[in-house]
Protein backbone atom coordinates (compact mmCIF):
# COMPACT_ATOMS: atom_id res chain seq x y z
CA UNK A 1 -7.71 -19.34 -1.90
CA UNK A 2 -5.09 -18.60 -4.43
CA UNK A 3 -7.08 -20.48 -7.02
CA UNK A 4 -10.47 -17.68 -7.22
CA UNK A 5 -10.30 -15.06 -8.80
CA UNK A 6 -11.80 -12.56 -6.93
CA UNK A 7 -14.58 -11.43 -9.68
CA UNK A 8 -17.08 -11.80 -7.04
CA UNK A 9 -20.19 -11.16 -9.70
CA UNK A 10 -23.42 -11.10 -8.32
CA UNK A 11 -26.14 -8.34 -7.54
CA UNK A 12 -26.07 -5.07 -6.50
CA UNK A 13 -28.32 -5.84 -3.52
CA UNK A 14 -25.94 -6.25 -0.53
CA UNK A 15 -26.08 -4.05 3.27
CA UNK A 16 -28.09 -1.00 2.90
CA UNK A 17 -25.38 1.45 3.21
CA UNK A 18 -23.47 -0.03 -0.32
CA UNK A 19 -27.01 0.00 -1.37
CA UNK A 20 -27.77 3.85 -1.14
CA UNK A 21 -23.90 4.86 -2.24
CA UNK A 22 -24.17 2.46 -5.13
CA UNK A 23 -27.19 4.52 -6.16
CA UNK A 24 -25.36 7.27 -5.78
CA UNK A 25 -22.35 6.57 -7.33
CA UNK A 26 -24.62 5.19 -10.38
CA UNK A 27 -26.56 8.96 -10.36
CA UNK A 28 -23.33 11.05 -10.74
CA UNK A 29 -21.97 8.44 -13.28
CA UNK A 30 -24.91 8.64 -15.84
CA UNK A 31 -24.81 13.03 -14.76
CA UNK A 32 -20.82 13.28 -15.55
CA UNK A 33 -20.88 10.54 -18.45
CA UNK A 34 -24.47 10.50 -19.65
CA UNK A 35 -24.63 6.71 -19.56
CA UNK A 36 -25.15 3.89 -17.54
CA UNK A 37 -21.94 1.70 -15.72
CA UNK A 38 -21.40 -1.48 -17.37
CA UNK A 39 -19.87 -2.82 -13.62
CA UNK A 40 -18.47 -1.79 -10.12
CA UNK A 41 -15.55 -2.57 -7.97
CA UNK A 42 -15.15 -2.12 -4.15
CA UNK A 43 -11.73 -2.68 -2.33
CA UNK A 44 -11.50 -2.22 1.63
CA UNK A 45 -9.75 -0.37 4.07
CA UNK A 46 -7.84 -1.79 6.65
CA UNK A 47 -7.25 -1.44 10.61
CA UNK A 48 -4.60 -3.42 11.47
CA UNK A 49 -4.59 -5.07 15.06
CA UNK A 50 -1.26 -5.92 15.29
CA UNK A 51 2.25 -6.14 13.34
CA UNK A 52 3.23 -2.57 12.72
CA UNK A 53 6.16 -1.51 9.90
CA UNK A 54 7.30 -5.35 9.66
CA UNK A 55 6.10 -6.02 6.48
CA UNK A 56 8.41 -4.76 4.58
CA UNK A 57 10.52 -6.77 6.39
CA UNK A 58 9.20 -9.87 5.75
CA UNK A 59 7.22 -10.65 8.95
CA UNK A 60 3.72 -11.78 9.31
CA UNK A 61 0.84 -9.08 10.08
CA UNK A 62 -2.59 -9.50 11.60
CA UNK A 63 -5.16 -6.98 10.20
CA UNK A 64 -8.59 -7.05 9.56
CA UNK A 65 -10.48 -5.68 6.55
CA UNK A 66 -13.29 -2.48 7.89
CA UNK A 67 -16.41 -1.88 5.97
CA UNK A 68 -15.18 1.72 4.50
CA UNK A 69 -14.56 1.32 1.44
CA UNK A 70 -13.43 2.70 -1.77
CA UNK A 71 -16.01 2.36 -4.78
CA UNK A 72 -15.88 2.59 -8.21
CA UNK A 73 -18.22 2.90 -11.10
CA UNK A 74 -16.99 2.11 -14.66
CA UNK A 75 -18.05 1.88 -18.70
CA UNK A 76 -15.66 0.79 -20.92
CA UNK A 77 -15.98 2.04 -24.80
CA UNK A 78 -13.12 3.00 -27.27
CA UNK A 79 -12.63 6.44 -26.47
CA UNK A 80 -9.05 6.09 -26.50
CA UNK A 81 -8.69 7.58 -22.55
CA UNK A 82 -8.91 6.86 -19.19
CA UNK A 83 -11.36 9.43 -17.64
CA UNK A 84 -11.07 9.83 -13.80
CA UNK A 85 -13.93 11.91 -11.54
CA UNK A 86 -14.30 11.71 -7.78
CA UNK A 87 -17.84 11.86 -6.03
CA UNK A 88 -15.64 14.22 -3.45
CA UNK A 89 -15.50 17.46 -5.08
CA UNK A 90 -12.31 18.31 -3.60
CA UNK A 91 -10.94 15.67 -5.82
CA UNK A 92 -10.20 16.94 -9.43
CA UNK A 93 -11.37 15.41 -12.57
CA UNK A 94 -8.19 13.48 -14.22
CA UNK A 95 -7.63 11.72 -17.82
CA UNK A 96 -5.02 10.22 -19.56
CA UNK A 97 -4.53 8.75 -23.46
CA UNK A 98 -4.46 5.20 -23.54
CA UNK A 99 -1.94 5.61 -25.95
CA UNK A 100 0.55 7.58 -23.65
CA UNK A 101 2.70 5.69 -21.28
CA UNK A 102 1.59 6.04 -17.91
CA UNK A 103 3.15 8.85 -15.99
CA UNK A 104 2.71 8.64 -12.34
CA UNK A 105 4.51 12.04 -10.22
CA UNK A 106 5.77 11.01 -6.75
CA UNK A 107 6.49 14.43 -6.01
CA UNK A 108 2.68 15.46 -5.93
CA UNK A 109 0.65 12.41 -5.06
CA UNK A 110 -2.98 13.48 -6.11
CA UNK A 111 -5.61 10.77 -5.80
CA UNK A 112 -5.63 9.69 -9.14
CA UNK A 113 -1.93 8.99 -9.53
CA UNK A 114 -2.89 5.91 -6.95
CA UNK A 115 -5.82 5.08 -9.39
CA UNK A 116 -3.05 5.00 -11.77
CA UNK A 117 -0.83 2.73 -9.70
CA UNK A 118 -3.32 -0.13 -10.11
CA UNK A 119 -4.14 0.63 -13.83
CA UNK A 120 -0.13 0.66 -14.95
CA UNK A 121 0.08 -2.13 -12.81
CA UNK A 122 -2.34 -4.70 -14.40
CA UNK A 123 -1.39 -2.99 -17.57
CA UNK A 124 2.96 -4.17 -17.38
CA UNK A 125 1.99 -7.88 -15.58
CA UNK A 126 -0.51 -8.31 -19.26
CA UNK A 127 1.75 -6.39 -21.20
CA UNK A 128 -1.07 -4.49 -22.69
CA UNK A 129 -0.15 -2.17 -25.43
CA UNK A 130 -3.20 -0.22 -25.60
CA UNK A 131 -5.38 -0.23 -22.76
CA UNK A 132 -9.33 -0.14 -22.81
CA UNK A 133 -10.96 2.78 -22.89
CA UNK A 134 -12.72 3.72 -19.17
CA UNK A 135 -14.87 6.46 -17.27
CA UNK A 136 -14.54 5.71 -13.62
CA UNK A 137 -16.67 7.70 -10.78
CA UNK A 138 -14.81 7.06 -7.67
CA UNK A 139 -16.35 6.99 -3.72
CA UNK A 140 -14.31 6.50 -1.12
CA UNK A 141 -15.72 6.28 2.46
CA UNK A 142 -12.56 5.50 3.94
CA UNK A 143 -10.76 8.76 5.70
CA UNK A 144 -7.89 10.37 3.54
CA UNK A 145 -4.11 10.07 5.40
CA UNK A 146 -6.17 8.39 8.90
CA UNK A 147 -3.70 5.11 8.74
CA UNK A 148 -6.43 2.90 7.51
CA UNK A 149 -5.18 2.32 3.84
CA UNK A 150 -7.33 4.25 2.35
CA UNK A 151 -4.67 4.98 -0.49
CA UNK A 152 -3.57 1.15 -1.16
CA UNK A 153 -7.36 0.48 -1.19
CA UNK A 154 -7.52 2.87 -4.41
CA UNK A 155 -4.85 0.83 -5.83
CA UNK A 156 -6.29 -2.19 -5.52
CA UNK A 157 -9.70 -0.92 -6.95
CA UNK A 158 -8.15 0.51 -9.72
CA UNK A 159 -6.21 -2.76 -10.29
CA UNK A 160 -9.39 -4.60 -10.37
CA UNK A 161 -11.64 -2.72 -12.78
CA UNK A 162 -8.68 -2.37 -15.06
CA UNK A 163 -8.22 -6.26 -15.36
CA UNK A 164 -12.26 -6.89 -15.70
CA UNK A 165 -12.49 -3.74 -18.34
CA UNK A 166 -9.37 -5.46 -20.05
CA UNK A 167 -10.91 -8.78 -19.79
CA UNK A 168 -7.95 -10.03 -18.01
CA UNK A 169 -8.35 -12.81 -15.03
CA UNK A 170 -5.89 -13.11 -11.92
CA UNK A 171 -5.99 -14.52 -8.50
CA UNK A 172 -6.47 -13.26 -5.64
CA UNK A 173 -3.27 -13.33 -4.40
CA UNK A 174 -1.33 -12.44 -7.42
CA UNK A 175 -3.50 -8.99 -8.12
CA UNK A 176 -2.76 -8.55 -3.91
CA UNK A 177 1.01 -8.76 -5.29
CA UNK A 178 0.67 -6.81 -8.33
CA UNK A 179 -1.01 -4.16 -6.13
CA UNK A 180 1.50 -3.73 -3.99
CA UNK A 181 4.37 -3.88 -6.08
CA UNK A 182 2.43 -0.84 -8.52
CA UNK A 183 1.67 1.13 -5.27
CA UNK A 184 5.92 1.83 -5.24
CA UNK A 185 5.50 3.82 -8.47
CA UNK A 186 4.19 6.48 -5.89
CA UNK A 187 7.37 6.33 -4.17
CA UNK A 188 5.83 4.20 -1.24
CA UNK A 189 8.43 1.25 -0.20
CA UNK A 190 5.99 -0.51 1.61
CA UNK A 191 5.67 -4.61 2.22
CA UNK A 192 2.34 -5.87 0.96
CA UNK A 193 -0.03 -5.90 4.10
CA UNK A 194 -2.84 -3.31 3.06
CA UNK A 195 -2.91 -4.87 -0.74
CA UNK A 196 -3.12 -8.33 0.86
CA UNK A 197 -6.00 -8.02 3.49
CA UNK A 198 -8.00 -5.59 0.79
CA UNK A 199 -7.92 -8.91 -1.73
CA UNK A 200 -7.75 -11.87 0.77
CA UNK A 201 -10.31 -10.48 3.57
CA UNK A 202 -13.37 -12.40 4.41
CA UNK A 203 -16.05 -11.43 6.44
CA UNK A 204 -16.45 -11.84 10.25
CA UNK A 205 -12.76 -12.88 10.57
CA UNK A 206 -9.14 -10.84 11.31
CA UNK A 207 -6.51 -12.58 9.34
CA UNK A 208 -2.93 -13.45 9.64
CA UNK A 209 -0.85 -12.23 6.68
CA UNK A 210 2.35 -14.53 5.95
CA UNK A 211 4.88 -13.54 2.96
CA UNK A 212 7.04 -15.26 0.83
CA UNK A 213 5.04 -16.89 -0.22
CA UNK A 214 1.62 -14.98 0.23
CA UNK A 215 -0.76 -16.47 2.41
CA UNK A 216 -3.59 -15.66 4.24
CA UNK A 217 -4.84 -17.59 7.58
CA UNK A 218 -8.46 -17.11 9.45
CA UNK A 219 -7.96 -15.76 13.25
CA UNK A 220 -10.76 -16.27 15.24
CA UNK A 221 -11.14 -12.44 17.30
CA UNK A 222 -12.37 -13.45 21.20
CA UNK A 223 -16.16 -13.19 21.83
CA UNK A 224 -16.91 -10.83 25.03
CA UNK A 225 -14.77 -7.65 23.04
CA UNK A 226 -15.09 -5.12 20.46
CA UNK A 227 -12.56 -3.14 18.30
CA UNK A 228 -13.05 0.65 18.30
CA UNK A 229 -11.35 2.73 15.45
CA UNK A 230 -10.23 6.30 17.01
CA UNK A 231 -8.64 9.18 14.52
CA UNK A 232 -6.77 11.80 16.05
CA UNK A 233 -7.35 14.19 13.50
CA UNK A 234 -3.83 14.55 12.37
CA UNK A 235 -3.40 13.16 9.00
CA UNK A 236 0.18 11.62 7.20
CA UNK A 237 0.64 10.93 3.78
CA UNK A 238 2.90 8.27 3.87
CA UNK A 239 3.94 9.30 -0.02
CA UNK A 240 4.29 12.90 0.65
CA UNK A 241 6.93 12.64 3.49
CA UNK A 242 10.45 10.33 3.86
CA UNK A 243 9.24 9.45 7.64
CA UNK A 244 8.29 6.03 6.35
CA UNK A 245 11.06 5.87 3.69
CA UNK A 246 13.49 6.20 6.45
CA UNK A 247 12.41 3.72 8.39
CA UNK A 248 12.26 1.02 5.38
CA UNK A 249 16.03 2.61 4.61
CA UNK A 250 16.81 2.03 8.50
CA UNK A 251 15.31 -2.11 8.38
CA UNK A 252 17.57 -2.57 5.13
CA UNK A 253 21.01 -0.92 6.62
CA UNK A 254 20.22 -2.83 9.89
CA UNK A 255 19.98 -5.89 8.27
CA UNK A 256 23.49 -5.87 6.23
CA UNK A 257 24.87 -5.18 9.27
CA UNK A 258 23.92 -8.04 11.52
CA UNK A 259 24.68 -10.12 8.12
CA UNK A 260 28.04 -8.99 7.96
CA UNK A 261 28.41 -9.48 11.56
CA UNK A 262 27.42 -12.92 11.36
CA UNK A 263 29.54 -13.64 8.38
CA UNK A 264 26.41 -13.60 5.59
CA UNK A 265 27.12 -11.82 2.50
CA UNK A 266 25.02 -8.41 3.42
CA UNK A 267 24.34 -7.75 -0.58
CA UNK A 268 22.20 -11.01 -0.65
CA UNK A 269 19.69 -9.82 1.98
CA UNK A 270 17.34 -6.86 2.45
CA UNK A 271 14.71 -7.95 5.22
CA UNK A 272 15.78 -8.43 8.83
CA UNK A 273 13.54 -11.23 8.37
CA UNK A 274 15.67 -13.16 5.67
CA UNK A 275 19.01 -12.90 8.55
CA UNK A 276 16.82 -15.04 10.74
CA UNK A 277 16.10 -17.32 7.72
CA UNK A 278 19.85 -17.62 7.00
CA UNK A 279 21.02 -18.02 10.68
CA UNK A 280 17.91 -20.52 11.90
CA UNK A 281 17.33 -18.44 14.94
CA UNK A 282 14.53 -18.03 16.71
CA UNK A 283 12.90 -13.97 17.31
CA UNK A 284 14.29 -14.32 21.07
CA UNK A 285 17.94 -14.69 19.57
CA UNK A 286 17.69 -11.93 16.92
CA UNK A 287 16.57 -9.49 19.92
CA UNK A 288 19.63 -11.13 21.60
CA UNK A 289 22.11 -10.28 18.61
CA UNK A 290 20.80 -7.06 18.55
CA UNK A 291 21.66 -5.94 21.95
CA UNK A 292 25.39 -7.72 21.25
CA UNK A 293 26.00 -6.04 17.75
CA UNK A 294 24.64 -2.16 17.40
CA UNK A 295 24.86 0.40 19.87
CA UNK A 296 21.91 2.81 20.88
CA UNK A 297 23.22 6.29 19.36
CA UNK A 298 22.44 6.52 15.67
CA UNK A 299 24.57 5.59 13.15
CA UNK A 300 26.61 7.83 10.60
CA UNK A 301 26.86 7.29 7.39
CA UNK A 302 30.70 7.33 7.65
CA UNK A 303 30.25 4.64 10.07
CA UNK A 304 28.06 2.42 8.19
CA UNK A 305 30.21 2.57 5.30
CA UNK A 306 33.28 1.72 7.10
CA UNK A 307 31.49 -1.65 8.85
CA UNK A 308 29.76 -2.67 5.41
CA UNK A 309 33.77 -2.06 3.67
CA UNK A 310 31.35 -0.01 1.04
CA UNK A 311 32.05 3.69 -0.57
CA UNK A 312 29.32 6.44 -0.18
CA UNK A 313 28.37 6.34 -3.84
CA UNK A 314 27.11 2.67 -3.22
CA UNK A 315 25.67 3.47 0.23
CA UNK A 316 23.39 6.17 -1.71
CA UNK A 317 22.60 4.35 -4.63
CA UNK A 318 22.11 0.76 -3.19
CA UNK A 319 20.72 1.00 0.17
CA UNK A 320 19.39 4.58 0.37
CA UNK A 321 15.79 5.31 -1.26
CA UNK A 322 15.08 8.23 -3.73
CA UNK A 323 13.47 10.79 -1.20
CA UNK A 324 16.11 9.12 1.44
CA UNK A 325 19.22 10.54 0.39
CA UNK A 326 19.53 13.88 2.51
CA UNK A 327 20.01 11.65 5.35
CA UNK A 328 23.42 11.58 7.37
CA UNK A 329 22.14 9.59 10.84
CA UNK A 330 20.31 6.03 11.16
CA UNK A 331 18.95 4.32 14.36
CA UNK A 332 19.64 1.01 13.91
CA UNK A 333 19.78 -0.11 17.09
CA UNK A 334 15.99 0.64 18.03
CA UNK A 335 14.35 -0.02 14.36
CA UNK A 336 15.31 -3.63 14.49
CA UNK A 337 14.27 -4.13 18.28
CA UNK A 338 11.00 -2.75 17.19
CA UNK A 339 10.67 -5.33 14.26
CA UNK A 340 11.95 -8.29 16.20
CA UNK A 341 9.74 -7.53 19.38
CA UNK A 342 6.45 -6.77 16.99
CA UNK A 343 7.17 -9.69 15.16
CA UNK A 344 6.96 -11.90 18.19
CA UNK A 345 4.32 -10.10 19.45
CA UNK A 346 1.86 -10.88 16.15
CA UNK A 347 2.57 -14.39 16.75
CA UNK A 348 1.74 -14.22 20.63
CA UNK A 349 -1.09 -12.68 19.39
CA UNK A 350 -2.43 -15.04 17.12
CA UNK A 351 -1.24 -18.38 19.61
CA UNK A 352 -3.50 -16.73 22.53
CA UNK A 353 -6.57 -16.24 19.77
CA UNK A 354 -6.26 -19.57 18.43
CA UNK A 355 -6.04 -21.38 22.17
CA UNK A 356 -8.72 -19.13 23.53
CA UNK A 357 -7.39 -18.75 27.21
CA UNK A 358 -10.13 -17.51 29.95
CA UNK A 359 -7.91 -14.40 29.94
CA UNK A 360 -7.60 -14.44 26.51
CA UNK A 361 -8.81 -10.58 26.42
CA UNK A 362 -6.98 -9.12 28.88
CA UNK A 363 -3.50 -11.17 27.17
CA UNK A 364 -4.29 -9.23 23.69
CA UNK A 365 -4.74 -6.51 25.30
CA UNK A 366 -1.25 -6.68 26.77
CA UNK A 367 0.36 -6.90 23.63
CA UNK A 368 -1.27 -4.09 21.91
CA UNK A 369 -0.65 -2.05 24.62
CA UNK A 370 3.43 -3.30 24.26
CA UNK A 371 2.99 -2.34 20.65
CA UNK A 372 2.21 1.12 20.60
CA UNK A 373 5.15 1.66 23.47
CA UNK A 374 7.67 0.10 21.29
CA UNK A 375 6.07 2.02 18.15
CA UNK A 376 6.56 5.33 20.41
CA UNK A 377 9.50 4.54 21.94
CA UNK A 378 11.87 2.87 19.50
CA UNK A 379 10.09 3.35 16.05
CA UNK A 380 9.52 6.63 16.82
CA UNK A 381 6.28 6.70 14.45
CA UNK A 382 3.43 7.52 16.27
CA UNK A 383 2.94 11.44 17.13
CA UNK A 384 1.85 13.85 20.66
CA UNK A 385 -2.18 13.28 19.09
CA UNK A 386 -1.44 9.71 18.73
CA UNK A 387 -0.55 9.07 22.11
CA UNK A 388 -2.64 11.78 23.80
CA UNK A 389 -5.66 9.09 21.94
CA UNK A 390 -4.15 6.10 23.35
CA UNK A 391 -4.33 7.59 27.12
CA UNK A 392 -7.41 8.63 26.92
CA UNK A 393 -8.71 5.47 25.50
CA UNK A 394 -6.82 3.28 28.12
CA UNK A 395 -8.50 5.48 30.74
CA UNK A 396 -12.04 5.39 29.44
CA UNK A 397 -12.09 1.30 29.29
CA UNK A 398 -9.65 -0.19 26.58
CA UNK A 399 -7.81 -3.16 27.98
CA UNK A 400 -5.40 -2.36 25.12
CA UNK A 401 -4.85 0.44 22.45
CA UNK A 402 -2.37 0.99 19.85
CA UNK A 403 -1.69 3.23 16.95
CA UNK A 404 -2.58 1.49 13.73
CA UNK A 405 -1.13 2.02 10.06
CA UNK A 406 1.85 3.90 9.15
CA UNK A 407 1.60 6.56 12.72
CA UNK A 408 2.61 9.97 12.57
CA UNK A 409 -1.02 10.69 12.28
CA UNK A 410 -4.08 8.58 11.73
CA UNK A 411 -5.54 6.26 13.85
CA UNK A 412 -5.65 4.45 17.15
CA UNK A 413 -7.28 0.82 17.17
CA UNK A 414 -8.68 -0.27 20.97
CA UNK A 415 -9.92 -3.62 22.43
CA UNK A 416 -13.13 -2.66 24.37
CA UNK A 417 -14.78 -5.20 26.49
CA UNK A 418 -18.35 -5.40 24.99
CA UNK A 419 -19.95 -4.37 27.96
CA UNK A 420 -18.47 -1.15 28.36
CA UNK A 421 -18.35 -0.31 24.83
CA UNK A 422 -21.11 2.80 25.02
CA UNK A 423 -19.20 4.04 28.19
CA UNK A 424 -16.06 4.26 26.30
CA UNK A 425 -17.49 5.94 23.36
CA UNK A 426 -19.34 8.24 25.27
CA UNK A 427 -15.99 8.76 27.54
CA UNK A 428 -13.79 8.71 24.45
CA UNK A 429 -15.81 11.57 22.64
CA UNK A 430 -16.19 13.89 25.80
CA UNK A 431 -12.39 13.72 26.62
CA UNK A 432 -10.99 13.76 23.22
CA UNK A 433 -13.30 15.10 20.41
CA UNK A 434 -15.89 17.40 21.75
CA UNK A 435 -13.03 20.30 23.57
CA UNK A 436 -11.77 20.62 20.29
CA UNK A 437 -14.29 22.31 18.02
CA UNK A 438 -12.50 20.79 14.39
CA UNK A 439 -11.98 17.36 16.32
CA UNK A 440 -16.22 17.67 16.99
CA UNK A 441 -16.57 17.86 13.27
CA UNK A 442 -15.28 14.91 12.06
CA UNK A 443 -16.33 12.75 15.12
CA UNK A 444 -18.89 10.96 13.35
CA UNK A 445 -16.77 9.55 10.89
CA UNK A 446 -13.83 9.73 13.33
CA UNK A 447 -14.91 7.11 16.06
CA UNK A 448 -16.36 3.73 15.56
CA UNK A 449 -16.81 -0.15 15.96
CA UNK A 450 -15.35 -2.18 13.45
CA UNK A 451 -16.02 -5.42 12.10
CA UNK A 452 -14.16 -8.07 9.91
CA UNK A 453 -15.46 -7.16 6.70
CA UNK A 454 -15.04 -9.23 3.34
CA UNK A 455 -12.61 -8.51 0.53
CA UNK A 456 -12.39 -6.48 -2.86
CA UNK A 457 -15.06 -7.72 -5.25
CA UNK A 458 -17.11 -6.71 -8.44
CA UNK A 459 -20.54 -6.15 -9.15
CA UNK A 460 -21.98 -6.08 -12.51
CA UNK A 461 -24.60 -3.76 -13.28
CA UNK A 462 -28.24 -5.56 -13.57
């Protein structure tokens, strides 16, 4: 898989719906530019079944790429600038010199500073001096801040037009790494999941996603169940807030400490994954050690600096994050049962999938359901909307459902036996959307079936 580049050139004639916005997308290109794209670029949102906040450290994920999308239109020419416009009107027209280095403000993260993650990006990996020339028209039909990586999709579109416009060629799996190392020029510490599935997706199947190195593996979903896609109307920009910050900051402190309780050098590891590298334990025993080393109230920094035999200047400028440095408590104790307990949970996942048990429905739904409790309970990430969802889902039919994406906000993802799925839409939008006249607005876009769909591609135009 690593070998293809994902330049996936063929015709514009694919499912109707990428049909009639292509045609769109094409109209207000030749309006805004008054000429013709010379290509397009898709890259896919995510929902992600199972495996939440452990990618950053270092544990395997199971998503599945949706059918949203974000598109882009693009001519290249020798302007001298990047142009950016947005189909959405709310989204402001943006352009930059292709002369200028690339600035990128994580203090107001407008849309087109993530187009500009994926276009600095590609450009530092070529070492491009002076980038092509582009006009980009942008569609995105995946909803803003919902937890289904709509954001990371933008980078990774933006990552691919800029290496086809720059006549550049990468694999698939080093522009999903170049992706998600760019996206941190946002401020976003995150591990590589959304970039990964957007790239390395393939229709009709979820996939498990393994770092270090990047891999991708096909996971055969159960026949007799569908996945529904809930928002709950309360939207988190994962870039605009520390909430996710702190929780990357809280992974890295708890891993020096069970390193330096186990006599590891703590400045040689970062991901609570790599202690269970260095130790050869299994997940069981790194629960185990957890319990044994950290107690449940939260951690001072006074504390932390006392175990680790570190000062406070180092504590702030090695371990704690830009927007993380007002912070003066840590939970260590229930961020790294969280990671441990999802990690062995994505494999459970995958081992019932894979051996296809006559339960094997009910068993997945189990573990989603033990997800979002351990995302509510000791990640603290999901949100009073979130869980309100996640009731009411459970009620209406859902043998399991789970927040999905970064939480605060966003979205729910449900396993539905097939037969019941219209009851539990119908049940789903009475209890949850229609009482709430802004909810009934964005239903339609806000609950939905999902299906494995393929990966970020290109289309040149005919």
């Amino acid at each position: 898989m690593a070998s293809n580049p994902p330049k996936i050139k063929t015709s514009i004639a694919t499912n109707q719906s990428v049909i009639c916005r292509l045609k769109n997308l094409k109209n207000a290109f030749e309006a805004k530019y008054g000429e013709s794209p010379l290509f397009y670029t898709c890259a896919p949102g995510r929902v992600n079944l199972i495996g939440e906040h452990i990618d950053y450290c270092g544990y395997s994920v199971l998503p599945m790429a949706i059918e949203q999308n974000i598109l882009a239109a693009v001519s290249v020419n020798n302007s001298g600038m990047i142009q950016l416009a947005n189909i959405n009107p709310q989204y402001k027209d943006y352009k930059v010199s292709c002369s200028e280095d690339i600035a990128i403000n994580k203090d107001d993260p407008k849309w087109y500073y993530y187009f500009l993650c994926g276009v600095k990006g590609i450009q530092e990996k070529f070492g491009i001096p002076r980038l092509a020339g582009m006009s980009c028209v942008v569609d995105g039909s995946i909803p803003p801040s919902s937890g289904l990586s709509s954001s990371s999709a933008l980078v990774c579109c933006a990552g691919l037009l800029t290496m086809e416009a720059n006549q550049k060629s990468l694999s698939k799996v080093a522009l999903a790494e170049i992706c998600a190392k760019c996206e941190r020029y946002i401020g976003t510490e995150g591990g590589g999941m959304d970039q990964s599935i957007s790239f390395l997706a393939e229709k009709g199947t979820a996939k498990l996603i393994e770092f270090h190195p990047l891999r991708a593996t096909d996971v055969k979903l159960p026949e007799g169940a569908v996945f529904v896609i809930s928002n709950c109307c309360k939207e988190m920009n994962k870039a605009a807030s520390s909430h996710y910050n702190i929780r990357v900051v809280e992974c890295r402190i708890a891993t020096k400490m069970l390193a330096h309780h186990r006599g590891l050098d703590p400045s040689k590891v970062s991901k609570l994954s790599q202690v269970q590298t260095e130790l050869n334990a299994s997940l069981e025993e790194m629960l185990a050690m957890v319990e044994e080393v950290f107690h449940p109230e939260p951690y001072t920094r006074e504390e932390i600096c006392k175990l680790l035999s570190i000062t406070s200047e180092k504590f702030s400028t090695e371990v704690l994050s830009a927007n993380t440095q007002q912070e003066t408590h840590f939970k260590l104790y229930q961020r790294s049962k969280h990671v441990y307990g999802e990690a062995a949970r994505v494999m459970s996942f995958k081992s019932v999938c894979d051996s296809e048990p006559v339960d094997a429905i009910r068993l997945l739904g189990d573990l989603m359901n033990q997800s979002h409790v351990s995302c509510r309970d000791l990640y603290e990430c999901s949100c009073p909307e979130l869980d309100q969802l996640v009731d009411i889902c459970l009620k209406s039919g859902a043998v399991g459902s789970r927040l999905t994406g970064a939480g605060w906000g966003g979205c729910a993802v449900s396993m539905v036996p097939s037969k019941k799925m219209e009851s539990f839409l119908k049940a789903v939008r009475d209890a949850y959307y229609t009482p709430d006249p802004r909810r009934a607005a964005m239903e339609k876009q806000s609950l939905f079936v999902s299906k494995p769909a393929g990966g970020a591609a290109l289309f040149l135009e005919d």
